[in-house]
Protein backbone atom coordinates (compact mmCIF):
# COMPACT_ATOMS: atom_id res chain seq x y z
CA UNK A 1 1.41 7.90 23.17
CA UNK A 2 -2.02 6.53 24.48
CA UNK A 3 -2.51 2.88 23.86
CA UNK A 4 -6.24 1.33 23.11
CA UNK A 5 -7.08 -1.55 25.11
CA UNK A 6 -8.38 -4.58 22.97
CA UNK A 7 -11.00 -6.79 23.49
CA UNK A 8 -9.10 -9.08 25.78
CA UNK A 9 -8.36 -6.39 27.97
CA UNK A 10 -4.68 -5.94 26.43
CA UNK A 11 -2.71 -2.86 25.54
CA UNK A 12 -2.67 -2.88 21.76
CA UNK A 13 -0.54 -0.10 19.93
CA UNK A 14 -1.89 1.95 16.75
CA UNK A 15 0.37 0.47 14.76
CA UNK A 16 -0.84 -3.21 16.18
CA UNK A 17 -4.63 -2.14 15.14
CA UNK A 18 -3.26 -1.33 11.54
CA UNK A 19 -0.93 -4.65 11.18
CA UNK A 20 -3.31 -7.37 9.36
CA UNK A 21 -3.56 -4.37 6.89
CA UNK A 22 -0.28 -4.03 5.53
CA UNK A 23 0.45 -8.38 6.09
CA UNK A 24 -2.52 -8.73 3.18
CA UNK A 25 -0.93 -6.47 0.61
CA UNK A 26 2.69 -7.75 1.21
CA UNK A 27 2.50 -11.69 1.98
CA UNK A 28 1.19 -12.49 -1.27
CA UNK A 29 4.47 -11.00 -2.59
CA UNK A 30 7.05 -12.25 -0.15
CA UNK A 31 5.40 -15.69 0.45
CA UNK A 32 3.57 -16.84 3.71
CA UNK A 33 6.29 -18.18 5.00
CA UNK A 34 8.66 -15.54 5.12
CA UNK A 35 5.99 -13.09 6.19
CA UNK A 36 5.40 -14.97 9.11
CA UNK A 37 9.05 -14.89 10.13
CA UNK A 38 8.90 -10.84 10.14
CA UNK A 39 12.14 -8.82 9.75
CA UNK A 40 14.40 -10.71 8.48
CA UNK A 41 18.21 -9.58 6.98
CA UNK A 42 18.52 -9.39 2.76
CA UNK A 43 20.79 -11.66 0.86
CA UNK A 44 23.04 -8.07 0.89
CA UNK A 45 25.03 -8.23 4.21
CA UNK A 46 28.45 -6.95 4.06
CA UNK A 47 31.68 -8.33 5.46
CA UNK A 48 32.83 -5.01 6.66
CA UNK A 49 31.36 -1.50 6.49
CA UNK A 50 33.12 0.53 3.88
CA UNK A 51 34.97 3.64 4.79
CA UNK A 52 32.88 5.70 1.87
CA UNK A 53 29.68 4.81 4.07
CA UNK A 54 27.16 2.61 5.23
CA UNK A 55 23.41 2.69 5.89
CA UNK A 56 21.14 1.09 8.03
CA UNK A 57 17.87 0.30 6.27
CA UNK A 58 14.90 -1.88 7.43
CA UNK A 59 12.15 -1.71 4.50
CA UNK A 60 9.85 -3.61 2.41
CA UNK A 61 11.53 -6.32 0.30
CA UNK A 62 12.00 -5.26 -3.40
CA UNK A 63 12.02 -1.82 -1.93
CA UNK A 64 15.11 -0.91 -0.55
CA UNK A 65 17.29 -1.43 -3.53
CA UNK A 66 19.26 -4.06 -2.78
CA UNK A 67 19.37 -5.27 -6.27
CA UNK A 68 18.73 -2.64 -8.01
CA UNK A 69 21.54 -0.20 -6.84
CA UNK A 70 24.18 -2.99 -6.61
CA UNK A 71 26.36 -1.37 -9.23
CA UNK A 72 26.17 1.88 -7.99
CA UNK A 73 27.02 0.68 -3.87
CA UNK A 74 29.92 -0.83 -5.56
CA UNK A 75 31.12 1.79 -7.35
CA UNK A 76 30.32 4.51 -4.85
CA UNK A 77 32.24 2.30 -1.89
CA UNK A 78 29.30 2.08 0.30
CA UNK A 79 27.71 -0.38 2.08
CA UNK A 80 23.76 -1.25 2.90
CA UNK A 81 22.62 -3.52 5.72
CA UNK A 82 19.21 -4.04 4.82
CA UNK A 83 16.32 -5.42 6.67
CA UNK A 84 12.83 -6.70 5.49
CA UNK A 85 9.43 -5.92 7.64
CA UNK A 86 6.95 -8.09 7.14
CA UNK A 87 4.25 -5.43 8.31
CA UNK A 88 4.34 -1.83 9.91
CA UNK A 89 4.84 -2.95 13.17
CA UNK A 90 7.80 -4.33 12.04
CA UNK A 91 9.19 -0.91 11.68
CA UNK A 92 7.49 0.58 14.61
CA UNK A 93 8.88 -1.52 17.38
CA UNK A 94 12.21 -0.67 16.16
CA UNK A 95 11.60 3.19 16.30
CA UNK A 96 9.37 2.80 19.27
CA UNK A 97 10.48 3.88 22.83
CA UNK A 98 13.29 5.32 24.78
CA UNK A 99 15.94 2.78 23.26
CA UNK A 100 15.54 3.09 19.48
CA UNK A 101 17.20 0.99 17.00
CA UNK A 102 19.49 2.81 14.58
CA UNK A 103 18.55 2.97 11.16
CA UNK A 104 19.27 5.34 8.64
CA UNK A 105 16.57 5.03 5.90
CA UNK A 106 12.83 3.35 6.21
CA UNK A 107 9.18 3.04 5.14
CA UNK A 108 5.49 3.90 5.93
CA UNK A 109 2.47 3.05 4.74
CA UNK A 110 0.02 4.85 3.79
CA UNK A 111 -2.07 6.18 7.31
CA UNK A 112 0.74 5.90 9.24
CA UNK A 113 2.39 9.20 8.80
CA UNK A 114 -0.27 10.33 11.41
CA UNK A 115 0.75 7.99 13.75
CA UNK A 116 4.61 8.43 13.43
CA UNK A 117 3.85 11.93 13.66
CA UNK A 118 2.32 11.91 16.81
CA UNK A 119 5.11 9.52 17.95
CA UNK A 120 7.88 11.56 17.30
CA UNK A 121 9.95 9.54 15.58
CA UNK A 122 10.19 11.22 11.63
CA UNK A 123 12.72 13.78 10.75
CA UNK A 124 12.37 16.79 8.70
CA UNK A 125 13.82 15.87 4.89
CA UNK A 126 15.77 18.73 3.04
CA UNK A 127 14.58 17.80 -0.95
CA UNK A 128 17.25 19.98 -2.37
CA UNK A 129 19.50 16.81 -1.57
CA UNK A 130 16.99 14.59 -3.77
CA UNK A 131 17.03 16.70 -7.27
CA UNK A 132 14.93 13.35 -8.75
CA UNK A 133 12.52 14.22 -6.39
CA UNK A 134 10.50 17.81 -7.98
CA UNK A 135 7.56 18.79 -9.53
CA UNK A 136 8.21 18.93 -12.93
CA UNK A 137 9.23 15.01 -12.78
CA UNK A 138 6.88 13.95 -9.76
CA UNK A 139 3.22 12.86 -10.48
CA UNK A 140 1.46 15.61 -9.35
CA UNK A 141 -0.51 13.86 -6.67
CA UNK A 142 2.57 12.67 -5.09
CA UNK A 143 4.20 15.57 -4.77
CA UNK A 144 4.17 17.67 -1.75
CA UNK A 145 0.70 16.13 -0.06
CA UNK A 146 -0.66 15.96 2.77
CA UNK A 147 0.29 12.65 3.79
CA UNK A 148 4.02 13.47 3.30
CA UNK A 149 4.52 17.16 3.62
CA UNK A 150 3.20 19.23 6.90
CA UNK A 151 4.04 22.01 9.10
CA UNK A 152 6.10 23.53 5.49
CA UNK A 153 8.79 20.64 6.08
CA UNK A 154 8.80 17.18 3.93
CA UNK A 155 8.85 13.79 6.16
CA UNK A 156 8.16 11.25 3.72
CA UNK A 157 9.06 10.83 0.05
CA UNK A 158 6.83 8.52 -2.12
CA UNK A 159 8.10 5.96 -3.38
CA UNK A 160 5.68 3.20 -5.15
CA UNK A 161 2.08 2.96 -5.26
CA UNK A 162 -0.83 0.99 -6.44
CA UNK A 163 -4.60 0.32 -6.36
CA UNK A 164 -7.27 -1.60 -5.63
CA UNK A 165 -10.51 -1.50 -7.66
CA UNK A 166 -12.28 -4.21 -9.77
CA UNK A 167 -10.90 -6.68 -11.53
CA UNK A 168 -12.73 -8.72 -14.14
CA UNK A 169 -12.37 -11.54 -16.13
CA UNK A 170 -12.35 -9.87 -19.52
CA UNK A 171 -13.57 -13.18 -21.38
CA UNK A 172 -16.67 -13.12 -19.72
CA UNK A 173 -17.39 -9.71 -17.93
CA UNK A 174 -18.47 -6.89 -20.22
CA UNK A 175 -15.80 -3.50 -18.61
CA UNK A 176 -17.92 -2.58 -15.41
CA UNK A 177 -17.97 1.46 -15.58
CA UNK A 178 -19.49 1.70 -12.16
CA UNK A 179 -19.32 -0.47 -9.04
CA UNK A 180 -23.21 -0.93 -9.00
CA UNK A 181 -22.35 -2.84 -12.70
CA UNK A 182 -21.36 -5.61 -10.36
CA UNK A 183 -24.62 -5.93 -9.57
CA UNK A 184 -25.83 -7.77 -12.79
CA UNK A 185 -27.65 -11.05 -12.28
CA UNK A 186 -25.12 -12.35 -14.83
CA UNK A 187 -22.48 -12.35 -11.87
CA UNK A 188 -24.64 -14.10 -9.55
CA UNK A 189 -22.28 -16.64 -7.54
CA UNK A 190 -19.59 -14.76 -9.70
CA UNK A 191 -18.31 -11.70 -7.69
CA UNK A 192 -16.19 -12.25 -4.25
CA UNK A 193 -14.62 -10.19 -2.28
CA UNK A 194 -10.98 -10.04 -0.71
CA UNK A 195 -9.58 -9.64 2.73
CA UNK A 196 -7.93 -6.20 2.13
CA UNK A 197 -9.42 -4.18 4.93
CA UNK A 198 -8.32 -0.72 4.72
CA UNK A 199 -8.68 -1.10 0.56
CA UNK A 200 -11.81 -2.44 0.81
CA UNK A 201 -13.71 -0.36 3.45
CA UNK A 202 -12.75 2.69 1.69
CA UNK A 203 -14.78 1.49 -1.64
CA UNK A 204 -17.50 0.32 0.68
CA UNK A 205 -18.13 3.87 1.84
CA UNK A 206 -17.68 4.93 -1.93
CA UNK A 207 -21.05 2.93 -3.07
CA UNK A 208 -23.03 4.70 -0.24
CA UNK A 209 -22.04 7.80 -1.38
CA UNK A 210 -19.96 8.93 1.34
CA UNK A 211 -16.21 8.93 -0.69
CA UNK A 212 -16.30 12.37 0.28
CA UNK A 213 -16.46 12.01 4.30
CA UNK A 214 -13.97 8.56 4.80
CA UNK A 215 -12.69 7.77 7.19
CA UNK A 216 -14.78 9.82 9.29
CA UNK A 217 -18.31 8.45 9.04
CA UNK A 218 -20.89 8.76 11.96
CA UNK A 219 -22.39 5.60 13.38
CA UNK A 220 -25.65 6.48 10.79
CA UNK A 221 -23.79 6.93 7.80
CA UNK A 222 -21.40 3.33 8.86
CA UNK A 223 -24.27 1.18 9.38
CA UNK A 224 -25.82 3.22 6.41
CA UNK A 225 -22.81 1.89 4.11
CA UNK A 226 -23.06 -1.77 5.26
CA UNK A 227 -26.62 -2.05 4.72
CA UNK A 228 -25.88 -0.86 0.71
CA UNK A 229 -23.28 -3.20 0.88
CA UNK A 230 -25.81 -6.52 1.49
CA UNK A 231 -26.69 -6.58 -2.43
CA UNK A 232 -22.98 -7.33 -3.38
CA UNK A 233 -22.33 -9.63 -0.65
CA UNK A 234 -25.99 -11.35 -2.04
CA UNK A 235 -23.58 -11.85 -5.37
CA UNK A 236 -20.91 -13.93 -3.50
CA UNK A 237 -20.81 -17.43 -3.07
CA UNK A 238 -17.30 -17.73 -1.52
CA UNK A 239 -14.88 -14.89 -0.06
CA UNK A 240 -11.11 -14.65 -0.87
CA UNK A 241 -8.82 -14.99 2.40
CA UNK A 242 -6.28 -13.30 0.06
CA UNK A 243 -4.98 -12.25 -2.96
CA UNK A 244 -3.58 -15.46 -4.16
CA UNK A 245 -7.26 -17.41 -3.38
CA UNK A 246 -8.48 -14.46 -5.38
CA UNK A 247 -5.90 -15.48 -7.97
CA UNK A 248 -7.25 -18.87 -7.75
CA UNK A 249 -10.94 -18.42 -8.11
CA UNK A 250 -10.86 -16.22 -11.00
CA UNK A 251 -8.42 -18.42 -12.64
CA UNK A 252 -10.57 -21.58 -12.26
CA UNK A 253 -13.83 -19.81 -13.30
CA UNK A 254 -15.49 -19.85 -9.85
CA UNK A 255 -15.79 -16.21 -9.92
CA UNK A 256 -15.83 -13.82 -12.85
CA UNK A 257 -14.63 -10.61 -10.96
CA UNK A 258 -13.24 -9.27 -7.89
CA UNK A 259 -15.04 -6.08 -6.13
CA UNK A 260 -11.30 -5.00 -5.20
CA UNK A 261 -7.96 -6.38 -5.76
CA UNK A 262 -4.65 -5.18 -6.83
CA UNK A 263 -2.33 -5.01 -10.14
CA UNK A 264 -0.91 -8.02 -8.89
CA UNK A 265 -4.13 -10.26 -9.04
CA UNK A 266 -4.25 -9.05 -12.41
CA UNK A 267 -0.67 -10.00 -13.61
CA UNK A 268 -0.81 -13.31 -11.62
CA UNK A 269 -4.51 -14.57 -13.34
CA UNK A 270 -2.80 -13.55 -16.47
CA UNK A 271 0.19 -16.32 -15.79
CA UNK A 272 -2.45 -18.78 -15.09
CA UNK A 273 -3.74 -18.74 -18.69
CA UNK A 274 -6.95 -16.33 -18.35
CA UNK A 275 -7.38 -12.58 -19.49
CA UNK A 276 -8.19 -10.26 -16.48
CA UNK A 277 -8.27 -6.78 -16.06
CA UNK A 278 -8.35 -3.59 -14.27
CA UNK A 279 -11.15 -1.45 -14.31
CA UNK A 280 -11.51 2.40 -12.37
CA UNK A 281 -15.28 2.95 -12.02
CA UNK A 282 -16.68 6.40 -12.28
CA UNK A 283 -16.64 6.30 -8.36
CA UNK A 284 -12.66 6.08 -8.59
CA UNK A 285 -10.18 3.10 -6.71
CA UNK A 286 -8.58 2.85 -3.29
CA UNK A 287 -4.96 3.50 -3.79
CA UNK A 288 -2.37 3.13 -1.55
CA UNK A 289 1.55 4.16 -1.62
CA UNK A 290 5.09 3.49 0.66
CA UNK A 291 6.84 6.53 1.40
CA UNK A 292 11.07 6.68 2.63
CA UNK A 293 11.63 8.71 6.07
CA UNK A 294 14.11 9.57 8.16
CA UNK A 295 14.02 7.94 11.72
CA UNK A 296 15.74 9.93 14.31
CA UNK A 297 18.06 7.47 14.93
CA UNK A 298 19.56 8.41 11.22
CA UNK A 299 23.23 8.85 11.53
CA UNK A 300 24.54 9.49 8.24
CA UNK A 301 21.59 11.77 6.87
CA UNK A 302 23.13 13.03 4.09
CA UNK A 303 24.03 9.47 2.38
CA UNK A 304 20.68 8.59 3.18
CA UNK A 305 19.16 10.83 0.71
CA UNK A 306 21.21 10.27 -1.85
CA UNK A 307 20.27 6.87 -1.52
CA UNK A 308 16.71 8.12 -1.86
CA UNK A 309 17.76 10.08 -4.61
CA UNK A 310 18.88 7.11 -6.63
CA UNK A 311 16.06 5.25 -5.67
CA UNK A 312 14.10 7.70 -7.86
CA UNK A 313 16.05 7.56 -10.77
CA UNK A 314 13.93 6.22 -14.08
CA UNK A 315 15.61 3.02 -14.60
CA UNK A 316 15.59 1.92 -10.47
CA UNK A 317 11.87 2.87 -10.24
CA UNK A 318 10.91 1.20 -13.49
CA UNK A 319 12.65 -2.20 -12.07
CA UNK A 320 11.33 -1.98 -8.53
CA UNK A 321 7.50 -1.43 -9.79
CA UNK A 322 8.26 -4.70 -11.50
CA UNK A 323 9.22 -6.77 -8.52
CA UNK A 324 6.10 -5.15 -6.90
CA UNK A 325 3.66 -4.78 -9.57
CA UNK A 326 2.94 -1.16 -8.62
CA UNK A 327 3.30 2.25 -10.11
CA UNK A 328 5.95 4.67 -10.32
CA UNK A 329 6.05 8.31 -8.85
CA UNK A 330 8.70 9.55 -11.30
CA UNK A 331 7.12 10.07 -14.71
CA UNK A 332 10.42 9.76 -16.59
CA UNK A 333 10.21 5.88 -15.13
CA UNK A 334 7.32 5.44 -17.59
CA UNK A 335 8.80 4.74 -20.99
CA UNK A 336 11.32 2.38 -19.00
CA UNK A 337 8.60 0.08 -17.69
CA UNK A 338 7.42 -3.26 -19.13
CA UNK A 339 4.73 -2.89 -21.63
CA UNK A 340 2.38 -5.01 -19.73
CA UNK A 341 3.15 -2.89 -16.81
CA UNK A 342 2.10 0.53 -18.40
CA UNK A 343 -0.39 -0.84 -19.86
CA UNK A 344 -2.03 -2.29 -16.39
CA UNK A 345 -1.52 1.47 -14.68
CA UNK A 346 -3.13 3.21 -17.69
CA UNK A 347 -0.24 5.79 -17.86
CA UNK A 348 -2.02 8.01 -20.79
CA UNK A 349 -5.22 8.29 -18.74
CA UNK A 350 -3.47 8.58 -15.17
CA UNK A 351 -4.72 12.47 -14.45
CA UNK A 352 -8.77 10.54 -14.94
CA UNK A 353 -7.65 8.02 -12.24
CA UNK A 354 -6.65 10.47 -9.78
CA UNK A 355 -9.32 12.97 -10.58
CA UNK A 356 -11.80 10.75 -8.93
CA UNK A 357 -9.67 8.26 -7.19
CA UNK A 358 -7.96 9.34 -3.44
CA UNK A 359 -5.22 8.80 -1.36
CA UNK A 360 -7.51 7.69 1.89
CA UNK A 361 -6.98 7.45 5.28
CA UNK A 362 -7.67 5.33 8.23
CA UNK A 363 -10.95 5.80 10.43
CA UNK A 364 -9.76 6.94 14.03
CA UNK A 365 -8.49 5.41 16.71
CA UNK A 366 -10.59 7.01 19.25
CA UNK A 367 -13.25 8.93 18.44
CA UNK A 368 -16.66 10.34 20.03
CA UNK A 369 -17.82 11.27 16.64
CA UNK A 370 -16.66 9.30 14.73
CA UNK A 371 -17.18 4.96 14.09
CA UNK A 372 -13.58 4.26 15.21
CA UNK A 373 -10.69 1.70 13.39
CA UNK A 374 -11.92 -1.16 15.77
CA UNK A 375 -15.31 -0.69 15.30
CA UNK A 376 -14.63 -0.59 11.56
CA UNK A 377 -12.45 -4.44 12.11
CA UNK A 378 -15.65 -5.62 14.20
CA UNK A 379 -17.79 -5.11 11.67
CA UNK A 380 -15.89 -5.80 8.75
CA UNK A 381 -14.85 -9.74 10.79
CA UNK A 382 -18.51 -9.86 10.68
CA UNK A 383 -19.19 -9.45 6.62
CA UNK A 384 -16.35 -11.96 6.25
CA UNK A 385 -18.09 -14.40 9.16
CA UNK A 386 -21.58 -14.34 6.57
CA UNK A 387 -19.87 -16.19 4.00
């Protein structure tokens, strides 16, 4: 596959472009410290492999079902070596190449099915083996798209998802319906922005009406988008390095709202005493979702997806949206989640959300047409340099 060459003159992978993107999301999660220290074994490491099975999995933590599906390993006489990535690379480096590592079950992030594509490295997934995973039970938008199903074959199966869109102090901000409702003198010095790239740039291109075109914006239409997005950065007095500063700011009263952050700023500023909330403008969120795959290297496929299949049962996807503070795909998960939970996703109004909210892509890696990923990073390092 054809590398980039970064600004130092260095080969730099696709998956190296995308890394800083997935970091944000998870090291608020898994703690700075052990995001730093990248893949790195669960507390689930068995003695010796089982003769009923075992699987090789490298995932994100609270993801792979280590706790979760401890009862049913058990009982079913398996065993699960699990790894944790601390970002997409983590994963890629281990799939990468003529020397693969062998694992039997793993993750992507959204926008990377394109790239694993390309690489070779995904195997075709029969879903009669994963009866949890149909259409009558799946949410409708994760079921069968795009970014998961191609070429009439399935390669990825969702499992967990989320969004980003504003999030308000509900004490003091009035429900913004619209993202231009951030633009209210009363949120002068009040609004900030967080370093969530991909999230982020997606909602930028919303407010200068191209939602429709993203990722693929011509140089007009990009420096178009930046120039509408002055009069929000003309609300900020500080910028959020990440979701916990966010966390921090609106908890203290610095700012008031966020232009995007995820359920889990919400749930956090809610343990910190103060009342926040998520709001969906008319213009729709960012969302974002992990999918399972198959890696070549599988060796016992068929165990595999039955360990995908239990993944998606109610009660496991109900407890692993907890650890993650993210939503479920299977809708008989919903009356098993947390009040606060369901209540935070909107369940009852989920079809709205979807209607006008999309699962986006990344801009291009190389493009003629098109502003590419790294022109997209330049400029965005700039926004965050005029704070």
């Amino acid at each position: 596959m054809k590398h980039e060459l970064d600004k130092t003159g260095q080969s730099t992978s696709p998956a190296n472009l995308l890394n800083d993107v997935t970091l944000k999301r998870r090291s608020f999660l898994l703690g700075t410290a052990a995001a730093a220290a990248g893949v790195c074994l669960s507390a689930y490491i068995p003695n010796s492999f089982a003769a009923a099975g075992h699987l090789e999995i490298l995932g994100w933590e609270g993801e792979t079902g280590d706790v979760e599906l401890a009862d049913w390993r058990k009982k079913r006489d398996i065993t699960v070596r699990s790894a944790y990535a601390a970002t997409q690379d983590d994963i890629t480096a281990r799939l990468a190449g003529s020397n693969p590592v062998q694992l039997d079950l793993t993750m992507y992030a959204l926008g990377y099915e394109a790239i694993y594509r390309d690489m070779g490295i995904l195997s075709p997934i029969d879903t009669s083996k994963i009866p949890n995973y149909n259409p009558n039970d799946t949410l409708p938008l994760f079921y069968k798209g795009e970014r998961w199903f191609w070429d009439g074959q399935q390669w990825g199966i969702p499992l967990l998802w989320g969004m980003n869109t504003i999030v308000y102090n509900t004490a003091k901000v009035e429900k913004p319906t619209r993202y231009s409702d951030l633009l209210n003198p009363k949120l002068k010095g009040k609004l900030t922005f967080v370093d969530d790239s991909l999230s982020t740039w997606s909602l930028i291109a919303i407010i200068a009406g191209y939602g429709d075109k993203y990722p693929n914006l011509t140089r007009a239409e990009f420096n178009d988008a930046f120039e509408k997005l002055q009069p929000y950065r003309d609300q900020c007095r500080v910028f959020a390095a990440s979701v916990g500063d966010a966390v921090s700011l609106l908890a203290s009263g610095e700012v008031d709202a966020v232009f995007s952050l995820s359920a889990q700023g919400v749930l956090e500023t809610k343990k910190r005493g103060v009342e926040a909330a998520l709001s969906v403008p008319e213009e729709g969120a960012a969302i974002w979702c992990d999918a399972l795959f198959l890696p070549k290297t599988a060796k016992d496929v068929p165990l595999a997806l039955e360990y995908v299949n239990k993944m998606l049962e109610p009660e496991v996807q109900a407890a692993m949206a907890w650890s993650m503070y993210s939503g479920v795909t299977n809708t008989k998960a919903i009356p098993h989640l947390r009040p606060e939970l369901k209540q935070l996703f909107d369940y009852e109004n989920l079809s709205a959300v979807f209607e006008k909210s999309k699962l986006y892509g990344v801009p291009p890696l190389n493009s003629e047409k098109y502003v590419t990923y790294s022109e997209w990073v330049d400029q965005w390092t700039s926004f965050k340099g005029s704070f």
